[in-house]
PDB file of N, CA and C in Angstrom:
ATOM      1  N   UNK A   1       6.938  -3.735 -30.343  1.00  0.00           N
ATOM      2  CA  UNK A   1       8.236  -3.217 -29.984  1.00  0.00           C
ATOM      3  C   UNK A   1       8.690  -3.834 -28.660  1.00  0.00           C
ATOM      4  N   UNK A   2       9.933  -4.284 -28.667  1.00  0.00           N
ATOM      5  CA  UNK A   2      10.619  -5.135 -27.726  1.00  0.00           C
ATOM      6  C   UNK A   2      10.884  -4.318 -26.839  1.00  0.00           C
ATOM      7  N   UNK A   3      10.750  -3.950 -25.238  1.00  0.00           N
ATOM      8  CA  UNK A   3      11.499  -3.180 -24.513  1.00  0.00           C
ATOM      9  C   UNK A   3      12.448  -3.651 -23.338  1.00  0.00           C
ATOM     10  N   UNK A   4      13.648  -3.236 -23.699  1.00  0.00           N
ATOM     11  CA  UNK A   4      14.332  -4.606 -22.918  1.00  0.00           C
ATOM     12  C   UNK A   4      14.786  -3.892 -21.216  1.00  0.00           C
ATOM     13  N   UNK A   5      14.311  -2.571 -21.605  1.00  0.00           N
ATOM     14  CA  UNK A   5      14.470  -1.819 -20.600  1.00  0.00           C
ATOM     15  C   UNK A   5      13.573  -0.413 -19.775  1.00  0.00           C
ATOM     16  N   UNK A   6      13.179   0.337 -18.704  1.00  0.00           N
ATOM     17  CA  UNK A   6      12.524   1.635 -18.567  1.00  0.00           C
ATOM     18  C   UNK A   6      13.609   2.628 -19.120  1.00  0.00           C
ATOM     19  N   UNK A   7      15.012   2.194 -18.768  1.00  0.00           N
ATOM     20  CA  UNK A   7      15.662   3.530 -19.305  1.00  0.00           C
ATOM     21  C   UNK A   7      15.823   3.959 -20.698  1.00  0.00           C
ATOM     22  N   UNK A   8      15.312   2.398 -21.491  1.00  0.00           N
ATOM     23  CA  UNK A   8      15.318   2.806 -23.202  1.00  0.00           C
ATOM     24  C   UNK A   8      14.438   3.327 -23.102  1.00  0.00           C
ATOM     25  N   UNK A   9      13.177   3.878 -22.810  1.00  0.00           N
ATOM     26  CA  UNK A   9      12.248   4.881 -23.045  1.00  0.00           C
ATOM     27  C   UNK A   9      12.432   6.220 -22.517  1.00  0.00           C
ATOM     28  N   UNK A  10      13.262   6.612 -21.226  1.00  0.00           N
ATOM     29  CA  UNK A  10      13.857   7.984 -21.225  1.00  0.00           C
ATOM     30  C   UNK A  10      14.913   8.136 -22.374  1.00  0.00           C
ATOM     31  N   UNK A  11      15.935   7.044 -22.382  1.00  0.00           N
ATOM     32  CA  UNK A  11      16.741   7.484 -23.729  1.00  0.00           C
ATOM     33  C   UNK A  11      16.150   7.774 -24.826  1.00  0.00           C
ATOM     34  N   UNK A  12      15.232   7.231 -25.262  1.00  0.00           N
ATOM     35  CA  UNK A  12      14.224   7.383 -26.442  1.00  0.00           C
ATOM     36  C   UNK A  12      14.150   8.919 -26.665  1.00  0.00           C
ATOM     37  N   UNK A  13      13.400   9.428 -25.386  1.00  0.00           N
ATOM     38  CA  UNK A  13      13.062  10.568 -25.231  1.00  0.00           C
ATOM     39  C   UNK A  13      14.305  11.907 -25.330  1.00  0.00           C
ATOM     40  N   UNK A  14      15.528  11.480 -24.838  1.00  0.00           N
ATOM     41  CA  UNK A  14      17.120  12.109 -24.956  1.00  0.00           C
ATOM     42  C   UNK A  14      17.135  12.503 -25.986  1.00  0.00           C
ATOM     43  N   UNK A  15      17.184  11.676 -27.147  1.00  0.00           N
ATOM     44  CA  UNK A  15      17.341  11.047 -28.061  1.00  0.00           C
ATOM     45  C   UNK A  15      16.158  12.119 -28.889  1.00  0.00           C
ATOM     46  N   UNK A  16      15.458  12.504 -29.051  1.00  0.00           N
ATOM     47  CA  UNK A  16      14.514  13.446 -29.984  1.00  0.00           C
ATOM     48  C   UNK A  16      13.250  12.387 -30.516  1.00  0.00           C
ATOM     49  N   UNK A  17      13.006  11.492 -29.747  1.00  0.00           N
ATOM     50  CA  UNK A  17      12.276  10.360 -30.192  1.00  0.00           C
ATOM     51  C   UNK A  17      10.944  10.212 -29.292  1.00  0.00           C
ATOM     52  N   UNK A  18      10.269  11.718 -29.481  1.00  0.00           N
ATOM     53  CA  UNK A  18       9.367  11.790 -28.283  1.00  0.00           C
ATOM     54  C   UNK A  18       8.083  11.008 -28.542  1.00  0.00           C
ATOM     55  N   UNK A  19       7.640  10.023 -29.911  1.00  0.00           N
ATOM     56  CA  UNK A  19       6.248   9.963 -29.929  1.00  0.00           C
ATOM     57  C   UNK A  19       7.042   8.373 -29.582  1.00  0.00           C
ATOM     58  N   UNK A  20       7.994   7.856 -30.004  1.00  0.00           N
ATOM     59  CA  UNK A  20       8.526   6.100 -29.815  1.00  0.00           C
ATOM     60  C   UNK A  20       8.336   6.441 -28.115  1.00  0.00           C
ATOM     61  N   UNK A  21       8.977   7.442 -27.302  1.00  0.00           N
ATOM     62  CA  UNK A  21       8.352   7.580 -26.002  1.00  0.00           C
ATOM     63  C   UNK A  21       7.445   6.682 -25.472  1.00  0.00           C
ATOM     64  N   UNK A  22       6.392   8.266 -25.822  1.00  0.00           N
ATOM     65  CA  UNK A  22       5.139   8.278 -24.698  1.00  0.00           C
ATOM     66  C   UNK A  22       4.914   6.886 -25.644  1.00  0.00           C
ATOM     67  N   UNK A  23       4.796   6.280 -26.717  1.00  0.00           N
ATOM     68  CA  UNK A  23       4.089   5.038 -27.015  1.00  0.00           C
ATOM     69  C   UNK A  23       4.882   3.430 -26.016  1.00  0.00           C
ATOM     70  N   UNK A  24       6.161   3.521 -26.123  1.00  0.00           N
ATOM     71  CA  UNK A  24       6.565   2.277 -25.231  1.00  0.00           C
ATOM     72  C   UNK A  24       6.579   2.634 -23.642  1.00  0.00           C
ATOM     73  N   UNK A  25       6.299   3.935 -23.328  1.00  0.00           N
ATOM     74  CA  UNK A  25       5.664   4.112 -22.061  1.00  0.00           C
ATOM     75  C   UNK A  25       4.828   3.659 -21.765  1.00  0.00           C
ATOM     76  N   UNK A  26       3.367   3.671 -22.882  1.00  0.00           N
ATOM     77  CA  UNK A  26       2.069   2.974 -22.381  1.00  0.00           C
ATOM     78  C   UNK A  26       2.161   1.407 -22.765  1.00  0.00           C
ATOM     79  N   UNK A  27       2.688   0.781 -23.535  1.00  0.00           N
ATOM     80  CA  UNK A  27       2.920  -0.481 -23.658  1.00  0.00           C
ATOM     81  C   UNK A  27       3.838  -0.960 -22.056  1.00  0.00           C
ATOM     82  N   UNK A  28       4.433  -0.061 -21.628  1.00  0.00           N
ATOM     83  CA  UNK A  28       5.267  -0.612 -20.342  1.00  0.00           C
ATOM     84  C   UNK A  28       4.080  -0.405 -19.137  1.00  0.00           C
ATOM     85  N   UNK A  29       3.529   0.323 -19.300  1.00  0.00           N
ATOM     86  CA  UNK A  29       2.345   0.187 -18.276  1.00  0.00           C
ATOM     87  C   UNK A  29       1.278  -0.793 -18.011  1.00  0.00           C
ATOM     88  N   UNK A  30       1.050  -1.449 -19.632  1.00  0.00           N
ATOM     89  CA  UNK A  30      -0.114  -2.519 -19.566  1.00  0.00           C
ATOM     90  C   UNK A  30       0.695  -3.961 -19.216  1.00  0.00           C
ATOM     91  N   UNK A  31       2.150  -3.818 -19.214  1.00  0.00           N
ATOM     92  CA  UNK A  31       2.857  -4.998 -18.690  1.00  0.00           C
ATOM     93  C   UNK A  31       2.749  -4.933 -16.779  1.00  0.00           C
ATOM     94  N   UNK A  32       2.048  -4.784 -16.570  1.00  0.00           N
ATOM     95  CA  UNK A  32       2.315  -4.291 -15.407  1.00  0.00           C
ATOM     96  C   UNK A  32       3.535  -4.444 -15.060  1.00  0.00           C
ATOM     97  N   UNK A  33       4.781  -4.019 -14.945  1.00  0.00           N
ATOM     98  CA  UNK A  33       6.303  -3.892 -14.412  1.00  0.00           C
ATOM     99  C   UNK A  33       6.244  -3.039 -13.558  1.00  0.00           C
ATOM    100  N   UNK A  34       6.911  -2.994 -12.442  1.00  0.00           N
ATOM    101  CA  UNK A  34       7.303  -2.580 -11.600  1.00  0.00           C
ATOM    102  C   UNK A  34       7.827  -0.987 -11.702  1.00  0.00           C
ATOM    103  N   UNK A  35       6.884  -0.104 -11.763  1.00  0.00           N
ATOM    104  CA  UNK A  35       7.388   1.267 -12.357  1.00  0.00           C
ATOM    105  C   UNK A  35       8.053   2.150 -10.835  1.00  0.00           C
ATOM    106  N   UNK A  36       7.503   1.997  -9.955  1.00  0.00           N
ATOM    107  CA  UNK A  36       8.333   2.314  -9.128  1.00  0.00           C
ATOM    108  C   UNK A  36       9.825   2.283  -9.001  1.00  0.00           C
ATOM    109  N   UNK A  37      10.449   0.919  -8.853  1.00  0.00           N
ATOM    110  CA  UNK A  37      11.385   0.738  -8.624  1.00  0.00           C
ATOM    111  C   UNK A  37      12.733   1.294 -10.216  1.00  0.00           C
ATOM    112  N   UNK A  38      11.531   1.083 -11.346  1.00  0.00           N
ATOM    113  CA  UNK A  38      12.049   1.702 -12.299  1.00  0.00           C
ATOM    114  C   UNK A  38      12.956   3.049 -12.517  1.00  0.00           C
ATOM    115  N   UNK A  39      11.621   3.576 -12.022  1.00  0.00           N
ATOM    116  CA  UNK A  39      11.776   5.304 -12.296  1.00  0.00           C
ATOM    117  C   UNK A  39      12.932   5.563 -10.871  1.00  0.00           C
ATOM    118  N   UNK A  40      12.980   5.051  -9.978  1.00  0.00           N
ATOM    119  CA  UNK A  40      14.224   5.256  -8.910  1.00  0.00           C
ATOM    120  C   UNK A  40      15.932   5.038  -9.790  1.00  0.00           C
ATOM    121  N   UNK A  41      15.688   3.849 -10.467  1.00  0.00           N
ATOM    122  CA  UNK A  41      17.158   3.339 -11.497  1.00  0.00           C
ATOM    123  C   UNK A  41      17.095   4.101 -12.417  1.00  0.00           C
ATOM    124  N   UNK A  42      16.218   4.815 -12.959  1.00  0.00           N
ATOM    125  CA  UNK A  42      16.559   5.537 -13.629  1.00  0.00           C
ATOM    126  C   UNK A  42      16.784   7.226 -13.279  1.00  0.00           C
ATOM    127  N   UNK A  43      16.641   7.366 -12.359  1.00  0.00           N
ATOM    128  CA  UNK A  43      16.982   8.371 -11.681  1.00  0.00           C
ATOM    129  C   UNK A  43      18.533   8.824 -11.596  1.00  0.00           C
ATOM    130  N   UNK A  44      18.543   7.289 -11.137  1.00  0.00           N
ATOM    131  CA  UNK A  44      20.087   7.211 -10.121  1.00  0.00           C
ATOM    132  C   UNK A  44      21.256   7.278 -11.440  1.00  0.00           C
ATOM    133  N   UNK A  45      20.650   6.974 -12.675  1.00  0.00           N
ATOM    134  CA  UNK A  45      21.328   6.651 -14.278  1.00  0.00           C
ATOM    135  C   UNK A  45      21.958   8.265 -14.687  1.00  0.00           C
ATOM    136  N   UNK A  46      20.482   8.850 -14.616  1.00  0.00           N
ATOM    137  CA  UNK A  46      20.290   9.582 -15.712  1.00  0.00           C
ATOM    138  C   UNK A  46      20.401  11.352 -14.673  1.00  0.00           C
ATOM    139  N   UNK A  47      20.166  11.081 -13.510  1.00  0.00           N
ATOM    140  CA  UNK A  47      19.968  12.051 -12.424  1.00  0.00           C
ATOM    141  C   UNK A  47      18.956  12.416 -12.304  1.00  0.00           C
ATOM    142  N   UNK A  48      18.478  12.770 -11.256  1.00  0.00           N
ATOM    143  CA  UNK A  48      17.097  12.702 -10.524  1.00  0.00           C
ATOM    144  C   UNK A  48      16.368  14.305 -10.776  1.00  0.00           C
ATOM    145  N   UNK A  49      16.861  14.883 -11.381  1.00  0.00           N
ATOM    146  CA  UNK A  49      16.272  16.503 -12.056  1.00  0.00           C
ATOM    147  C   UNK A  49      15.637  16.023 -13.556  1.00  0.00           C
ATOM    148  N   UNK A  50      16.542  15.522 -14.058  1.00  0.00           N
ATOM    149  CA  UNK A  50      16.981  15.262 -15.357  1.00  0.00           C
ATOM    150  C   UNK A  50      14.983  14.135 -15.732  1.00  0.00           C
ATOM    151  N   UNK A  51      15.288  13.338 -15.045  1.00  0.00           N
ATOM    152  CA  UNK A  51      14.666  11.979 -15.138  1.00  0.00           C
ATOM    153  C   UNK A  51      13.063  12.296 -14.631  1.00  0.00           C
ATOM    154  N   UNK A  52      13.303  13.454 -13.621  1.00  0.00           N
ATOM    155  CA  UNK A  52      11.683  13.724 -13.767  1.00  0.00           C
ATOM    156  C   UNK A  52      11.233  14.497 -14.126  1.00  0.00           C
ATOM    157  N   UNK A  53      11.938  15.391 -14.940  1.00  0.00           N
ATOM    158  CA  UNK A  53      11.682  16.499 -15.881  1.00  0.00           C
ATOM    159  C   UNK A  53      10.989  16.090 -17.431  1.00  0.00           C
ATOM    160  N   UNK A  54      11.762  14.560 -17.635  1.00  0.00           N
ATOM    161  CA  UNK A  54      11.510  13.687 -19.073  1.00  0.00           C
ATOM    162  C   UNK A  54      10.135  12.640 -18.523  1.00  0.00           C
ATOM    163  N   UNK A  55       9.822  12.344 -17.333  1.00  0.00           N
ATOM    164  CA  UNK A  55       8.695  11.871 -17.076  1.00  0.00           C
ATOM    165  C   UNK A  55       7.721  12.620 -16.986  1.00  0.00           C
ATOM    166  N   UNK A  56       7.931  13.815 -16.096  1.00  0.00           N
ATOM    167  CA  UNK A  56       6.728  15.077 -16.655  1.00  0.00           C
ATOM    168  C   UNK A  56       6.252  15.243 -17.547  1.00  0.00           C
ATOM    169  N   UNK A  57       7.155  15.182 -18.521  1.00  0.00           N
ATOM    170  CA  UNK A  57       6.786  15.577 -20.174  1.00  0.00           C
ATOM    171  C   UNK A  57       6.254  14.584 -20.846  1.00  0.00           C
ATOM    172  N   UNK A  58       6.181  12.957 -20.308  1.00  0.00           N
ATOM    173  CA  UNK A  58       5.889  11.930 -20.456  1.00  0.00           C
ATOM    174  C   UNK A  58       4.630  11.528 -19.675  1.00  0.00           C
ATOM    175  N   UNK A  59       4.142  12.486 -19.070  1.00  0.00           N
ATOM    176  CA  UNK A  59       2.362  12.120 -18.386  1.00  0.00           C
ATOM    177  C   UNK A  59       2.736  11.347 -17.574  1.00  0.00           C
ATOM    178  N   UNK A  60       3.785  11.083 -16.523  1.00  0.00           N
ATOM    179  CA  UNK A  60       3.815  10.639 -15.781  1.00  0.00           C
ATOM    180  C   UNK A  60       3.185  11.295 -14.182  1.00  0.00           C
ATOM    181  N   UNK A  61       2.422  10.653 -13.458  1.00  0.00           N
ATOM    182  CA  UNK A  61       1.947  11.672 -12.117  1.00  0.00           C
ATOM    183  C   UNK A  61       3.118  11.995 -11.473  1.00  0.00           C
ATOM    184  N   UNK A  62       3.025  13.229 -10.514  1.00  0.00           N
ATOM    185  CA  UNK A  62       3.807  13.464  -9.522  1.00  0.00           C
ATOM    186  C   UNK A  62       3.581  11.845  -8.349  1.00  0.00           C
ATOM    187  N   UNK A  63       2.253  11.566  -8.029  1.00  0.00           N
ATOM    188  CA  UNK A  63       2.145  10.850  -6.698  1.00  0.00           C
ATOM    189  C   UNK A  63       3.143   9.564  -7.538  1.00  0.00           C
ATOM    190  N   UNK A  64       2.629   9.116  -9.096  1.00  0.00           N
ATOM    191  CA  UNK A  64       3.583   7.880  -9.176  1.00  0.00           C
ATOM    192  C   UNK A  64       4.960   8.403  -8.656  1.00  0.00           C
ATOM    193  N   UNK A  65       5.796   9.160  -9.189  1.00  0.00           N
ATOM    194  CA  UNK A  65       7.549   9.664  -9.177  1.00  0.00           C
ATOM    195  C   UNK A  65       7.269   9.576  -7.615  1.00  0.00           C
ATOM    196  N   UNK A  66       6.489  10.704  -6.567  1.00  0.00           N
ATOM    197  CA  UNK A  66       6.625  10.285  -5.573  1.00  0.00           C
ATOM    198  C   UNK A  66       6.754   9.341  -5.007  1.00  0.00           C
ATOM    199  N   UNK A  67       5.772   8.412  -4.738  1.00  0.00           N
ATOM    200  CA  UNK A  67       5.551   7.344  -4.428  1.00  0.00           C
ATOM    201  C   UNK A  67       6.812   5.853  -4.811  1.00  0.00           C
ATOM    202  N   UNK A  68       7.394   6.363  -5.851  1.00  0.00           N
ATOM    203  CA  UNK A  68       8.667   5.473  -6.283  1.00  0.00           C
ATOM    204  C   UNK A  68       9.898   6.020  -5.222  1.00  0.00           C
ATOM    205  N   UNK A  69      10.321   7.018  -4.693  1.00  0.00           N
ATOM    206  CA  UNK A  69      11.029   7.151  -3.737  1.00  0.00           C
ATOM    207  C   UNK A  69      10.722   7.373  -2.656  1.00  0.00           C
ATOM    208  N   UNK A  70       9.828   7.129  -2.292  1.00  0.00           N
ATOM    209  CA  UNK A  70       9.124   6.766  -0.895  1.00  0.00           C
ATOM    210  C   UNK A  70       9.469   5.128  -0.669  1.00  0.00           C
ATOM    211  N   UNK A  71       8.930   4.602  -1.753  1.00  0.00           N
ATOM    212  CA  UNK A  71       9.435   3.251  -1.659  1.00  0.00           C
ATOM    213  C   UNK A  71      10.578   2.883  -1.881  1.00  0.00           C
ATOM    214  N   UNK A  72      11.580   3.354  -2.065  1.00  0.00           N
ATOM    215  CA  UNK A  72      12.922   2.733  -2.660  1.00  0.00           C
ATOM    216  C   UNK A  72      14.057   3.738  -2.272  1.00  0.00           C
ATOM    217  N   UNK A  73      13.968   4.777  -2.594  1.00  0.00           N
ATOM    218  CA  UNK A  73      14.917   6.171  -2.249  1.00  0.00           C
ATOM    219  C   UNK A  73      14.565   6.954  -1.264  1.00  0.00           C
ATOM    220  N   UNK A  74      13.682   6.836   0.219  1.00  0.00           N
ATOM    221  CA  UNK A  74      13.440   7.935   0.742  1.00  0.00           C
ATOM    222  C   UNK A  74      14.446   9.398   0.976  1.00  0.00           C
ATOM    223  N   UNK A  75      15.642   8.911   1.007  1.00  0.00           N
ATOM    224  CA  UNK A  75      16.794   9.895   1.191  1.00  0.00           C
ATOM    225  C   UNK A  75      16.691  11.021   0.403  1.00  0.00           C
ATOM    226  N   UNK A  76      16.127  10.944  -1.021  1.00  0.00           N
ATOM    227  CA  UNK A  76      15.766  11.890  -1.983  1.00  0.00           C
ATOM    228  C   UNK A  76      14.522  12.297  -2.092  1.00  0.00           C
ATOM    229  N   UNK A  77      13.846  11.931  -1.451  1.00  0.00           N
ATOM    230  CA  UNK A  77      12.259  12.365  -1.409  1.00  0.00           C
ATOM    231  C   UNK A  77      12.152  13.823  -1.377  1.00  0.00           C
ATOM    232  N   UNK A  78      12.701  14.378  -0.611  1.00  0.00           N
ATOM    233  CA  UNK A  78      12.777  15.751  -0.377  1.00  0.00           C
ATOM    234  C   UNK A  78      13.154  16.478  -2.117  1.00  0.00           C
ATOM    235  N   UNK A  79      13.980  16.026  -2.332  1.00  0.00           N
ATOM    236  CA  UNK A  79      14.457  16.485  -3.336  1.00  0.00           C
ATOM    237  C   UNK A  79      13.562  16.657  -4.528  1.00  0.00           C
ATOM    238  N   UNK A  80      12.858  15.282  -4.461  1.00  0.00           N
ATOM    239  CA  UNK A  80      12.321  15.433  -5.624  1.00  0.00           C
ATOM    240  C   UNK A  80      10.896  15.947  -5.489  1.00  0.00           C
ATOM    241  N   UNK A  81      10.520  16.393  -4.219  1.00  0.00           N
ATOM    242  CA  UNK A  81       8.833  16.884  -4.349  1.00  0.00           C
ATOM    243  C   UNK A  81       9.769  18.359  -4.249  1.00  0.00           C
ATOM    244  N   UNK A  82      10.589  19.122  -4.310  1.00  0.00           N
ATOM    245  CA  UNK A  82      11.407  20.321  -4.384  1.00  0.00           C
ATOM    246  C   UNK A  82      11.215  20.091  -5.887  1.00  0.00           C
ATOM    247  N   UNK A  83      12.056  19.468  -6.384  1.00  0.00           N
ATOM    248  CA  UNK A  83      11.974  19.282  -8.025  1.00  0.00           C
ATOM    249  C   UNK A  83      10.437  19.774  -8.409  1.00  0.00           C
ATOM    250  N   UNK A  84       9.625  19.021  -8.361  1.00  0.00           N
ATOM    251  CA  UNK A  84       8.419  18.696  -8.700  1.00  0.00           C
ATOM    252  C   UNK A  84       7.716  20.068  -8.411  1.00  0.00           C
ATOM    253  N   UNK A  85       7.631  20.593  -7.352  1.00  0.00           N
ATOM    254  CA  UNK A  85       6.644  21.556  -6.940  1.00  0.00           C
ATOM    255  C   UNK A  85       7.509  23.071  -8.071  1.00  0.00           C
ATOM    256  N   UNK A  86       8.937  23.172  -8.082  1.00  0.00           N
ATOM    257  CA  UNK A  86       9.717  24.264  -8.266  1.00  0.00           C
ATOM    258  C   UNK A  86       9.749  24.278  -9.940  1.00  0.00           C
ATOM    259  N   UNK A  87       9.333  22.940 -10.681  1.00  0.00           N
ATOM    260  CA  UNK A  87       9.445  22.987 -12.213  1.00  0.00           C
ATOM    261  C   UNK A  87       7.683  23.189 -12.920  1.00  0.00           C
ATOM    262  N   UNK A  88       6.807  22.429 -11.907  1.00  0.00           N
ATOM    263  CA  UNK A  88       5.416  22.464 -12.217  1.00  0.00           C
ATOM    264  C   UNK A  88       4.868  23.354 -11.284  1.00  0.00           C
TER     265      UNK A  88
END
């Protein structure tokens, strides 16, 4: 499966398409790509509640999501370990 994008795999997930998901999730992981900077664009897409609510559910860690706006978004950092601590 071709992935031409990280946000086709949250859409995937929008979308009622939860096992095509978590599966081009782990195929996007053994590419090593840049998941940090990912999960920030897709944040900024899809909104930053929204986007780590569908990565939660997607076995994604808190320290990765953290750690992606530490590096790229600090301005929202706050926000999203609020997110994180207030949904899990």
């Amino acid at each position: 499966m071709n992935i031409k994008s990280f946000n086709y795999i949250i859409e995937s997930y929008i979308n009622g398409q939860k096992k095509q998901a978590r599966s081009l999730l782990k195929s996007y992981f053994n590419r090593d790509k840049n998941l940090s900077l990912d999960i920030v664009e897709s944040a900024n897409l899809y909104g930053i509640s929204e986007c780590i609510l569908i990565l939660k559910r997607l076995d994604v860690s808190d320290t990765n999501i953290i750690n992606a706006f530490h590096d790229y978004e600090r301005e929202n950092l706050h926000e999203v370990k609020t997110i994180l601590i207030n949904n899990y």
